[in-house]
N, C-alpha and C. Protein backbone atom coordinates (compact mmCIF):
# COMPACT_ATOMS: atom_id res chain seq x y z
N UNK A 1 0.82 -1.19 0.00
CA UNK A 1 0.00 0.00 0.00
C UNK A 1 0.86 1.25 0.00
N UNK A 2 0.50 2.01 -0.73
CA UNK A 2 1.00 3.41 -1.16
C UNK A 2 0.37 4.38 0.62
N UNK A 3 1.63 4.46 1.87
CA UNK A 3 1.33 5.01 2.80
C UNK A 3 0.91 6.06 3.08
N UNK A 4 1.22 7.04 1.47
CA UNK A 4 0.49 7.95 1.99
C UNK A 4 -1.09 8.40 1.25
N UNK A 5 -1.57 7.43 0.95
CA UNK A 5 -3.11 7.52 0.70
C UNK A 5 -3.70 6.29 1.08
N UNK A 6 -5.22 6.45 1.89
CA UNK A 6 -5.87 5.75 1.83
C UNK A 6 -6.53 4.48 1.18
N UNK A 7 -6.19 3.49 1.48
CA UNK A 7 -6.77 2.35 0.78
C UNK A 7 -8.07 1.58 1.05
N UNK A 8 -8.58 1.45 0.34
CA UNK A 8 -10.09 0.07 0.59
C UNK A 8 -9.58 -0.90 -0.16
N UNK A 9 -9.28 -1.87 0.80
CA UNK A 9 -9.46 -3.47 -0.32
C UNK A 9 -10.29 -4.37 0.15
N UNK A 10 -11.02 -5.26 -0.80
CA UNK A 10 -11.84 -6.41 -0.21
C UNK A 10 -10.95 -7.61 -0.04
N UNK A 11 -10.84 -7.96 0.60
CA UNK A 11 -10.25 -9.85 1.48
C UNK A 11 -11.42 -10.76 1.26
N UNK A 12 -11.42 -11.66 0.30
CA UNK A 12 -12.12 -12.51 0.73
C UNK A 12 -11.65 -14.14 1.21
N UNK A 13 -12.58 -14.38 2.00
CA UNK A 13 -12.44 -15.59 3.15
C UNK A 13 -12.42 -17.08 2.60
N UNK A 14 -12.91 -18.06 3.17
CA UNK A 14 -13.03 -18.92 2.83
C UNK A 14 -14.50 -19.56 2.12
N UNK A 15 -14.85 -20.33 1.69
CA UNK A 15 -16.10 -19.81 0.40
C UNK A 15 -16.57 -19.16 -0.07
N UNK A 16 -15.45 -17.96 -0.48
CA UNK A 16 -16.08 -16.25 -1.44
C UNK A 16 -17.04 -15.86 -0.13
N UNK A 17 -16.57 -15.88 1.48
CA UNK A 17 -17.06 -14.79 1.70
C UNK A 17 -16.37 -13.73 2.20
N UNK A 18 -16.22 -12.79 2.94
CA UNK A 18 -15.85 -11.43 2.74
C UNK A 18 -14.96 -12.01 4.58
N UNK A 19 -14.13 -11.79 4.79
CA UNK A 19 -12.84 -12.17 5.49
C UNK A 19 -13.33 -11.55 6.75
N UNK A 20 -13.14 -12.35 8.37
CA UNK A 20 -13.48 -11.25 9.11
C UNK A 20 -12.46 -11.05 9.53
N UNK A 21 -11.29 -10.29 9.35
CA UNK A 21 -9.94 -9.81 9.29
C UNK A 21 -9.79 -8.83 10.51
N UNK A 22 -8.72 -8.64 11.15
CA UNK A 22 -8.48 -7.31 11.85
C UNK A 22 -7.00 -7.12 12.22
N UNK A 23 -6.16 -6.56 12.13
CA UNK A 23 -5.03 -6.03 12.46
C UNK A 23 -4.88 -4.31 12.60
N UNK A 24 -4.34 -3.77 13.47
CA UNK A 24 -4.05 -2.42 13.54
C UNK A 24 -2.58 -1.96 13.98
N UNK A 25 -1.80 -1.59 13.18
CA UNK A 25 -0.53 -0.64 13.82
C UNK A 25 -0.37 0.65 13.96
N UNK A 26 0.37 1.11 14.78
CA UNK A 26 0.30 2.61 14.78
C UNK A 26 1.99 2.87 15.13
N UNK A 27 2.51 4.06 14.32
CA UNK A 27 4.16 4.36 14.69
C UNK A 27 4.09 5.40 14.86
N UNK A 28 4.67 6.08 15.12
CA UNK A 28 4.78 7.49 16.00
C UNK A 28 6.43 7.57 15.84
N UNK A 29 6.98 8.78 15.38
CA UNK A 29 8.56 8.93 15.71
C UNK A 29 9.56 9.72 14.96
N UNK A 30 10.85 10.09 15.02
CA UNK A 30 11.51 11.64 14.24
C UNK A 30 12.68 10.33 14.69
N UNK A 31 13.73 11.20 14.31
CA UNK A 31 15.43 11.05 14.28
C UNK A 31 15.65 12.26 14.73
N UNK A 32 16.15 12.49 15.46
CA UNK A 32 17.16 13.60 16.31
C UNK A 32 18.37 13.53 16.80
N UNK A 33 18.47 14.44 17.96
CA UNK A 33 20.09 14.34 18.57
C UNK A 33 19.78 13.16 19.70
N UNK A 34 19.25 12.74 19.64
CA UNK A 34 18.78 11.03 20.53
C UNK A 34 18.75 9.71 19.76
N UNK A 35 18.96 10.09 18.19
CA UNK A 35 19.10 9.08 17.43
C UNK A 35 17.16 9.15 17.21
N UNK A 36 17.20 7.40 16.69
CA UNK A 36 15.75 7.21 16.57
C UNK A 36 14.77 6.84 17.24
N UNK A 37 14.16 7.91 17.71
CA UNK A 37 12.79 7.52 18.53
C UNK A 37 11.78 7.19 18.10
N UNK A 38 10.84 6.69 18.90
CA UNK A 38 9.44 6.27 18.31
C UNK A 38 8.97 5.12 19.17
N UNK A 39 7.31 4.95 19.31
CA UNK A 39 6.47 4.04 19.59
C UNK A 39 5.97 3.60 18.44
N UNK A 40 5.56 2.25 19.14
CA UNK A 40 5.07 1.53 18.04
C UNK A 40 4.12 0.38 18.60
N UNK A 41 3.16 -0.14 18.12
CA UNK A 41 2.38 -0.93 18.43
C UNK A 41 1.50 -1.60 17.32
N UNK A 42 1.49 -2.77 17.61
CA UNK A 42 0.66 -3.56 16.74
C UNK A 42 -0.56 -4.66 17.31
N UNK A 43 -1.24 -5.01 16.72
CA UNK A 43 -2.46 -5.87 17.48
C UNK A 43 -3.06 -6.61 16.39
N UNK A 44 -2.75 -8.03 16.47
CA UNK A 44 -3.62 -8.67 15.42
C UNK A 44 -5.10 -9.53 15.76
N UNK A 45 -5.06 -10.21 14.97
CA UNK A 45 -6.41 -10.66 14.59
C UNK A 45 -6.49 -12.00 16.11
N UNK A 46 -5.13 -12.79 16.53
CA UNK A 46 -5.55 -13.76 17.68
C UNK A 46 -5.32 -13.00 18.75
N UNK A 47 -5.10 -11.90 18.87
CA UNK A 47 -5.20 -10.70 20.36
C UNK A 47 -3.64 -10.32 20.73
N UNK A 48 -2.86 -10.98 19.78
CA UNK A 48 -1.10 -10.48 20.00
C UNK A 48 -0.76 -9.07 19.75
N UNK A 49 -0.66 -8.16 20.76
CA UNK A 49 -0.18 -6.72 20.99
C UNK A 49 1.38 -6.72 21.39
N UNK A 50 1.85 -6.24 20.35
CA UNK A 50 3.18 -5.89 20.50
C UNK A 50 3.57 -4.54 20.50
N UNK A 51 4.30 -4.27 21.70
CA UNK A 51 4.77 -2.86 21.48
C UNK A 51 6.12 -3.11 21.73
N UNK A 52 6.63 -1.82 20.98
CA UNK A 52 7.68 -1.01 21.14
C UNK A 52 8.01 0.50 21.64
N UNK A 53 8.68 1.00 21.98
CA UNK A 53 9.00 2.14 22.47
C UNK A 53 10.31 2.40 23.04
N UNK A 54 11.00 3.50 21.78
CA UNK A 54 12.70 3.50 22.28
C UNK A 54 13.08 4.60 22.51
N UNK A 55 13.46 5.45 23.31
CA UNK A 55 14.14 6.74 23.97
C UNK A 55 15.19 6.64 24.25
N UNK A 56 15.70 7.43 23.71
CA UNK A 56 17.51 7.86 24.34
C UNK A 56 17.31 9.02 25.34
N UNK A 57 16.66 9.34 25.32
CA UNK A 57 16.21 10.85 26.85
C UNK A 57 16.66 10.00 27.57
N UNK A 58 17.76 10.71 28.17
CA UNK A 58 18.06 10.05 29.70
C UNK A 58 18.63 8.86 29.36
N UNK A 59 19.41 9.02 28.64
CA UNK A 59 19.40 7.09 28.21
C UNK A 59 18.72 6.24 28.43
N UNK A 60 17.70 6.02 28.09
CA UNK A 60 16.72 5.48 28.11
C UNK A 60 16.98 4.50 27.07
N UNK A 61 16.05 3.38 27.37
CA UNK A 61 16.52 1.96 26.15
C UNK A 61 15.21 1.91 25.35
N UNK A 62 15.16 0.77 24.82
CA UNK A 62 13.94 0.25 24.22
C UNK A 62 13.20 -0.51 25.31
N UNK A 63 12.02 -0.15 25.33
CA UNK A 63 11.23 -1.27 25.76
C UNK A 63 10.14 -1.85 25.18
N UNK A 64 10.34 -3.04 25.40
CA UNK A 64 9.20 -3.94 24.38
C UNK A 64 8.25 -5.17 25.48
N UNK A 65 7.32 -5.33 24.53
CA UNK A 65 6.37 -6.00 25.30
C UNK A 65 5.60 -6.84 24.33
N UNK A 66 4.61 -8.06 24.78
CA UNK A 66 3.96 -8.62 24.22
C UNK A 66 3.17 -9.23 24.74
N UNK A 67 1.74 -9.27 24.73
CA UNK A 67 0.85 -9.40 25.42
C UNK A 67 -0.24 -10.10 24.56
N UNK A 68 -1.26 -11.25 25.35
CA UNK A 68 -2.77 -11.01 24.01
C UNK A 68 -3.58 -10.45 25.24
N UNK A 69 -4.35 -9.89 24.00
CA UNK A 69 -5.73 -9.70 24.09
C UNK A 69 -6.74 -10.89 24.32
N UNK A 70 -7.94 -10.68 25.26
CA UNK A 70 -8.76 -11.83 25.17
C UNK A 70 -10.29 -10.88 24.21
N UNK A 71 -10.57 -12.15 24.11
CA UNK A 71 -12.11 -11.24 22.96
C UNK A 71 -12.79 -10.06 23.40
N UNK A 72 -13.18 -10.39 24.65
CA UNK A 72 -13.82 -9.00 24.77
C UNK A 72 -12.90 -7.74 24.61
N UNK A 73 -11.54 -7.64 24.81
CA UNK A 73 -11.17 -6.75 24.72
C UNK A 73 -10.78 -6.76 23.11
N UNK A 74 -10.89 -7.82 22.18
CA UNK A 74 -10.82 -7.20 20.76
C UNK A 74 -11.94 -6.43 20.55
N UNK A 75 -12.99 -6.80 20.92
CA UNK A 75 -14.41 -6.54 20.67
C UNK A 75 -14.52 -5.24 20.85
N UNK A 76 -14.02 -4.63 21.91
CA UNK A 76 -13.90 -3.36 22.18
C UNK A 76 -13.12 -2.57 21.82
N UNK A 77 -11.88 -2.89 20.53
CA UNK A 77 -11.18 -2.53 19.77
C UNK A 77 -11.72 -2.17 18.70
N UNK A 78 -12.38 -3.10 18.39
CA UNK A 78 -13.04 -3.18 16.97
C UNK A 78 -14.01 -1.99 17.00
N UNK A 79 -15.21 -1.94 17.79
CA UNK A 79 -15.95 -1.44 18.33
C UNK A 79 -15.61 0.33 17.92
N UNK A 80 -14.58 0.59 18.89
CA UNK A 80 -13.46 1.60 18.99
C UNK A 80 -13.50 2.38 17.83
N UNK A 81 -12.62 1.47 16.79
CA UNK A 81 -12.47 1.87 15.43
C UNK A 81 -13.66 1.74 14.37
N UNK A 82 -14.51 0.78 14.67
CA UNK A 82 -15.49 1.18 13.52
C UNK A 82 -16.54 2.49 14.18
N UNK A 83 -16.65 2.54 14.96
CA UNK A 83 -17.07 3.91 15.57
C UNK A 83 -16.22 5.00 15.31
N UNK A 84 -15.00 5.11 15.09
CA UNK A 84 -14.24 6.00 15.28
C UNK A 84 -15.00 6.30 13.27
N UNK A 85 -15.17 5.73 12.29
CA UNK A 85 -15.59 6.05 10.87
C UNK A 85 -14.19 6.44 10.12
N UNK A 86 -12.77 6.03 11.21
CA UNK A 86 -11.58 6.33 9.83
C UNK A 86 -11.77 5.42 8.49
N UNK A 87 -12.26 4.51 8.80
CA UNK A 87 -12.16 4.02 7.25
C UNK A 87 -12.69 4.80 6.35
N UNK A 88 -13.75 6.09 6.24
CA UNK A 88 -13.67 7.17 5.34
C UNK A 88 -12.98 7.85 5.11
N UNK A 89 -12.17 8.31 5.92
CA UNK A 89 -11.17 9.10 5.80
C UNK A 89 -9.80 8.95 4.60
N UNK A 90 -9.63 10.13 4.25
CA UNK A 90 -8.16 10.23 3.52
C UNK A 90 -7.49 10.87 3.72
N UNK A 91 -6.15 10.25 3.66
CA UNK A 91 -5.21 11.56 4.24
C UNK A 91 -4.11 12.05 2.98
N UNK A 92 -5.03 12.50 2.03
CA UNK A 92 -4.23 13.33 0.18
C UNK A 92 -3.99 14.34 1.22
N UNK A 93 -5.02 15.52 2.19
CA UNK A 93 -4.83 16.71 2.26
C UNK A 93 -4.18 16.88 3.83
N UNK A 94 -3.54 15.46 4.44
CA UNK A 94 -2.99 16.10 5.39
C UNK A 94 -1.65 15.90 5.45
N UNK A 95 -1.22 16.90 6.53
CA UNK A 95 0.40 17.47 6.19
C UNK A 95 1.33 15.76 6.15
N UNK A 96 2.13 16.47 5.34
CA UNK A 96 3.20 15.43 4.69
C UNK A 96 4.11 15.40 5.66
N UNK A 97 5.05 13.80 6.33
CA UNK A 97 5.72 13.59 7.67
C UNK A 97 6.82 14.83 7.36
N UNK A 98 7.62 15.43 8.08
CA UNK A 98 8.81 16.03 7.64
C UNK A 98 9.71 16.14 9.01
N UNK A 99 10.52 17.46 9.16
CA UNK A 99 11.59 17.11 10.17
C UNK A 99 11.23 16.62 11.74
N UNK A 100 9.99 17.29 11.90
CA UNK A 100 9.25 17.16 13.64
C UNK A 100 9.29 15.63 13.42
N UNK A 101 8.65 14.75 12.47
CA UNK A 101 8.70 13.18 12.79
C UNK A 101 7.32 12.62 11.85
N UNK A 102 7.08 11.85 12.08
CA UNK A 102 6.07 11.28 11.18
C UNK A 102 4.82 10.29 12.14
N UNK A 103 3.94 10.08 11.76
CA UNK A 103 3.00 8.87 12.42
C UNK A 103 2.26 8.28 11.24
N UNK A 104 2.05 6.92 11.57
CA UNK A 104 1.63 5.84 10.68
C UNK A 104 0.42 5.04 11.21
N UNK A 105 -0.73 4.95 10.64
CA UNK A 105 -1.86 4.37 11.39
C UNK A 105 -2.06 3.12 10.35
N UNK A 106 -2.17 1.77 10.08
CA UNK A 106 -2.66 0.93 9.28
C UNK A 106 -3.99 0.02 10.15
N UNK A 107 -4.54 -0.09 9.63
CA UNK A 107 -6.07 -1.46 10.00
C UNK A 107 -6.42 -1.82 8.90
N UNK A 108 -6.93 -3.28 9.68
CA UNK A 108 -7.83 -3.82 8.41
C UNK A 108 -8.56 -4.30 9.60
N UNK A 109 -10.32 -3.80 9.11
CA UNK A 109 -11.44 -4.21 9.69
C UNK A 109 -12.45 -5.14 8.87
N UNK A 110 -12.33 -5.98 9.04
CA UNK A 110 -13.58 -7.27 8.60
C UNK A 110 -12.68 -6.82 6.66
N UNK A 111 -13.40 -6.15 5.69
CA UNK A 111 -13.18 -5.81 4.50
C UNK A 111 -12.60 -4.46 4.04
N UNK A 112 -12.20 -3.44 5.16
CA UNK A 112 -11.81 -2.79 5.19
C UNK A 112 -10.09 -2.50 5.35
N UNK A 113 -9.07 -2.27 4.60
CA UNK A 113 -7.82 -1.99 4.79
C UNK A 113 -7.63 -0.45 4.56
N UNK A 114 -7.17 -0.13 5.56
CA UNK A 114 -6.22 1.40 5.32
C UNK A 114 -5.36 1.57 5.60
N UNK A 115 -4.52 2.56 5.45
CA UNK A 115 -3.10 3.37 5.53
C UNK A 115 -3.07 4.78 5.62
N UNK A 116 -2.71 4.91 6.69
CA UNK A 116 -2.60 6.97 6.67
C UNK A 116 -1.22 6.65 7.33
N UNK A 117 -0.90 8.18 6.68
CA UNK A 117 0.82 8.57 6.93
C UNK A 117 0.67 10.17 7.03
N UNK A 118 0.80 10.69 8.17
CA UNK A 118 0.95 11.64 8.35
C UNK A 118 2.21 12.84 9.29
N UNK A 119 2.16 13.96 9.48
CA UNK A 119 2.91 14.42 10.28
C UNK A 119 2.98 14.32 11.84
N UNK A 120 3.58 14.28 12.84
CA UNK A 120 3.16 14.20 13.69
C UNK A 120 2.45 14.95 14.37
N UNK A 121 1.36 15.23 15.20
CA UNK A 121 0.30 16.14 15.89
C UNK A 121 0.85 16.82 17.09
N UNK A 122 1.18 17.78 16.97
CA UNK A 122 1.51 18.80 18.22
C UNK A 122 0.35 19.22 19.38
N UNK A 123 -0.52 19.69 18.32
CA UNK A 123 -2.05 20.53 19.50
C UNK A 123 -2.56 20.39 18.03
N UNK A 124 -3.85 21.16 18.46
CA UNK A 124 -5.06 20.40 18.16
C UNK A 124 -5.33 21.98 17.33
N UNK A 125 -4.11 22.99 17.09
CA UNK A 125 -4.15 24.33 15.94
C UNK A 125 -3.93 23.51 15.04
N UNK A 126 -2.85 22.32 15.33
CA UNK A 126 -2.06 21.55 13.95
C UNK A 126 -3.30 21.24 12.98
N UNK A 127 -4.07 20.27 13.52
CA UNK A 127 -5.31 20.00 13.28
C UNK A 127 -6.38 21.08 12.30
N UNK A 128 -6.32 21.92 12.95
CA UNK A 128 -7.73 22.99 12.61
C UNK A 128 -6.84 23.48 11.28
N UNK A 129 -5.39 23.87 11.02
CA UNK A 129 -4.46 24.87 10.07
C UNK A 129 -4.25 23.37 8.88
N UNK A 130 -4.86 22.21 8.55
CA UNK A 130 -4.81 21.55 7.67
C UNK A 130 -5.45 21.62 6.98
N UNK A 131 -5.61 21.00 5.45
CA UNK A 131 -6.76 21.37 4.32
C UNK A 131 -8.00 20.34 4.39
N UNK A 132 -7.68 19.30 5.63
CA UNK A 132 -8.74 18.60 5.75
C UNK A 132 -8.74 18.31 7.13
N UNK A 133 -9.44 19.68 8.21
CA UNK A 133 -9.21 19.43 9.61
C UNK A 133 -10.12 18.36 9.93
N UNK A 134 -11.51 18.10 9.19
CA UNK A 134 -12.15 16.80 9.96
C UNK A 134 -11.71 15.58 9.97
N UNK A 135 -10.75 15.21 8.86
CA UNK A 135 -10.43 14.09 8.23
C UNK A 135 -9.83 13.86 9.81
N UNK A 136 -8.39 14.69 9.63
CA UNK A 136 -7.44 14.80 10.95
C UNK A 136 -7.74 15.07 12.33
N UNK A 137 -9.06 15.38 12.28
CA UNK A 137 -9.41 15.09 14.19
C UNK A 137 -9.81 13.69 13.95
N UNK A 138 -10.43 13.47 13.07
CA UNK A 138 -10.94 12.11 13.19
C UNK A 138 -9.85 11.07 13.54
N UNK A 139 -8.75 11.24 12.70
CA UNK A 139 -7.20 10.31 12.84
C UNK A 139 -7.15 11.04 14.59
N UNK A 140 -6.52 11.59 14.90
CA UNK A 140 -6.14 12.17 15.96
C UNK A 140 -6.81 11.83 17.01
N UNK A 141 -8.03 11.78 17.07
CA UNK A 141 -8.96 11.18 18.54
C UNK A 141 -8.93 9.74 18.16
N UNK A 142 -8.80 8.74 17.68
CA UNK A 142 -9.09 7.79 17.06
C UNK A 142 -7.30 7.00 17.69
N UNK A 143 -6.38 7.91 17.48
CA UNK A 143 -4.85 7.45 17.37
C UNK A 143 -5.00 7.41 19.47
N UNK A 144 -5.74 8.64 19.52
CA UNK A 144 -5.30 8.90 21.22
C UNK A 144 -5.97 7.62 22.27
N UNK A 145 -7.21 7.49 21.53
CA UNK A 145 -8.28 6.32 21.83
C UNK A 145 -6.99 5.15 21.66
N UNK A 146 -6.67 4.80 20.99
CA UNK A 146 -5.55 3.51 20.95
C UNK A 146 -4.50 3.21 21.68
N UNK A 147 -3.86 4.38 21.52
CA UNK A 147 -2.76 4.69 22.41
C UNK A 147 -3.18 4.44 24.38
N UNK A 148 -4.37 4.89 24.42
CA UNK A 148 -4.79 5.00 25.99
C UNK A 148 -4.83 3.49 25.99
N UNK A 149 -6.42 2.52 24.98
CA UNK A 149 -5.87 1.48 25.38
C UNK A 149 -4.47 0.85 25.39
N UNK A 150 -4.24 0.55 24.31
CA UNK A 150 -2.63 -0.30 24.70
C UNK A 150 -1.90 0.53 25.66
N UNK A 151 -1.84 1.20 25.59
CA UNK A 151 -1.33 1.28 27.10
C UNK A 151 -1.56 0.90 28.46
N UNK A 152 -3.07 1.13 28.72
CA UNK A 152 -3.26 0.39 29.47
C UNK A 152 -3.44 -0.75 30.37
N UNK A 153 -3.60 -1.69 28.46
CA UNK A 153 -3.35 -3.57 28.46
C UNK A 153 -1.80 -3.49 29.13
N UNK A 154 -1.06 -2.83 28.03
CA UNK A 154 0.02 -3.07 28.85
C UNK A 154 0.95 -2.59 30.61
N UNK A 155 -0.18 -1.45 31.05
CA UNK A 155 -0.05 -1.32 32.48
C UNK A 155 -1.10 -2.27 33.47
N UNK A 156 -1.68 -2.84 32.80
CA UNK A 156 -2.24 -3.93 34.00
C UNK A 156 -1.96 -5.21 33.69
N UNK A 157 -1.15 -5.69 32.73
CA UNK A 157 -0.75 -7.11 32.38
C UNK A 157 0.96 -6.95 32.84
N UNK A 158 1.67 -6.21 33.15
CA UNK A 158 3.20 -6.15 33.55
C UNK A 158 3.32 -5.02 34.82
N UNK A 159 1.97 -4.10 35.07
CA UNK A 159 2.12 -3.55 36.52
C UNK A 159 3.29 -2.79 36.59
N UNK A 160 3.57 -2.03 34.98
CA UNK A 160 4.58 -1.09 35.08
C UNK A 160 4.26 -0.01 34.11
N UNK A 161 5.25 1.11 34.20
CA UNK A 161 4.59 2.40 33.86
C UNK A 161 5.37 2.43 32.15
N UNK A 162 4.53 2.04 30.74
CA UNK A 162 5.61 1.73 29.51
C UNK A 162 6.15 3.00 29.08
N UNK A 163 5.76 4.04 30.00
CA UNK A 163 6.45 5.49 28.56
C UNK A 163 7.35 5.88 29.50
């Protein structure tokens, strides 16, 4: 997939029907005088959440994790994101990654696949000063919604603080 536009593809399943698929990643991250930073997280379809997250602040290392999910909490993933309505969304008119850093959102819901690639989000002017501010709150509350969960799976399954 071409990351920086939106995709729809159909998956189909096993006897031509329509796949009930789900995976979601999200990256977040720049190169600086810390080298390369960034979070990262992924979540597939049997409840395997993998994160990453590497800081040189403070010398700080990588830390990684891996965890599943049990159903109800996909359910409430899913839930999450098809409520959230990014699969309409496109991101032609929002800002292109550049020196601040970049973020990367991919899912595939049941028949739905996308890809947004965007800049990273400072405040919520960033948002409103784009050529498509609804598209980008929509990404933006949608990214924060994710971020809170996995984070949280991963502060009550290891009882430590990941950022």
């Amino acid at each position: 997939l071409d990351s920086r536009q939106a995709s729809n593809h159909r998956k189909q399943g096993k006897n031509g029907k329509m796949a009930d698929d789900f995976y979601v990643r999200y990256y977040v991250g720049h190169k600086g005088r810390h080298g390369h930073e960034f979070l990262e997280f992924e979540i597939q379809s049997n409840g395997k959440l993998r994160y990453a997250n590497n800081s040189k602040y403070k010398n700080d290392g990588m830390i990684r994790k891996e965890v599943y999910l049990n159903e109800v909490a996909l359910t409430e993933l899913r839930r999450i994101i098809a409520e959230s309505q990014i699969v309409k969304e496109d991101d032609n008119k929002w800002p292109e990654p550049d020196q601040v850093g970049r973020q990367e959102l991919e899912v595939v819901l049941n028949d739905d696949h996308i890809s947004f690639c965007t800049s990273k989000i400072g405040t919520m002017a960033d948002v409103d000063d784009c050529k498509d501010p609804d598209g980008l709150r929509c990404f933006y509350y949608l990214v924060q919604d994710l971020k809170c969960f996995v984070l949280a799976a991963i502060s009550v399954h290891f009882r430590i603080n990941p950022i």
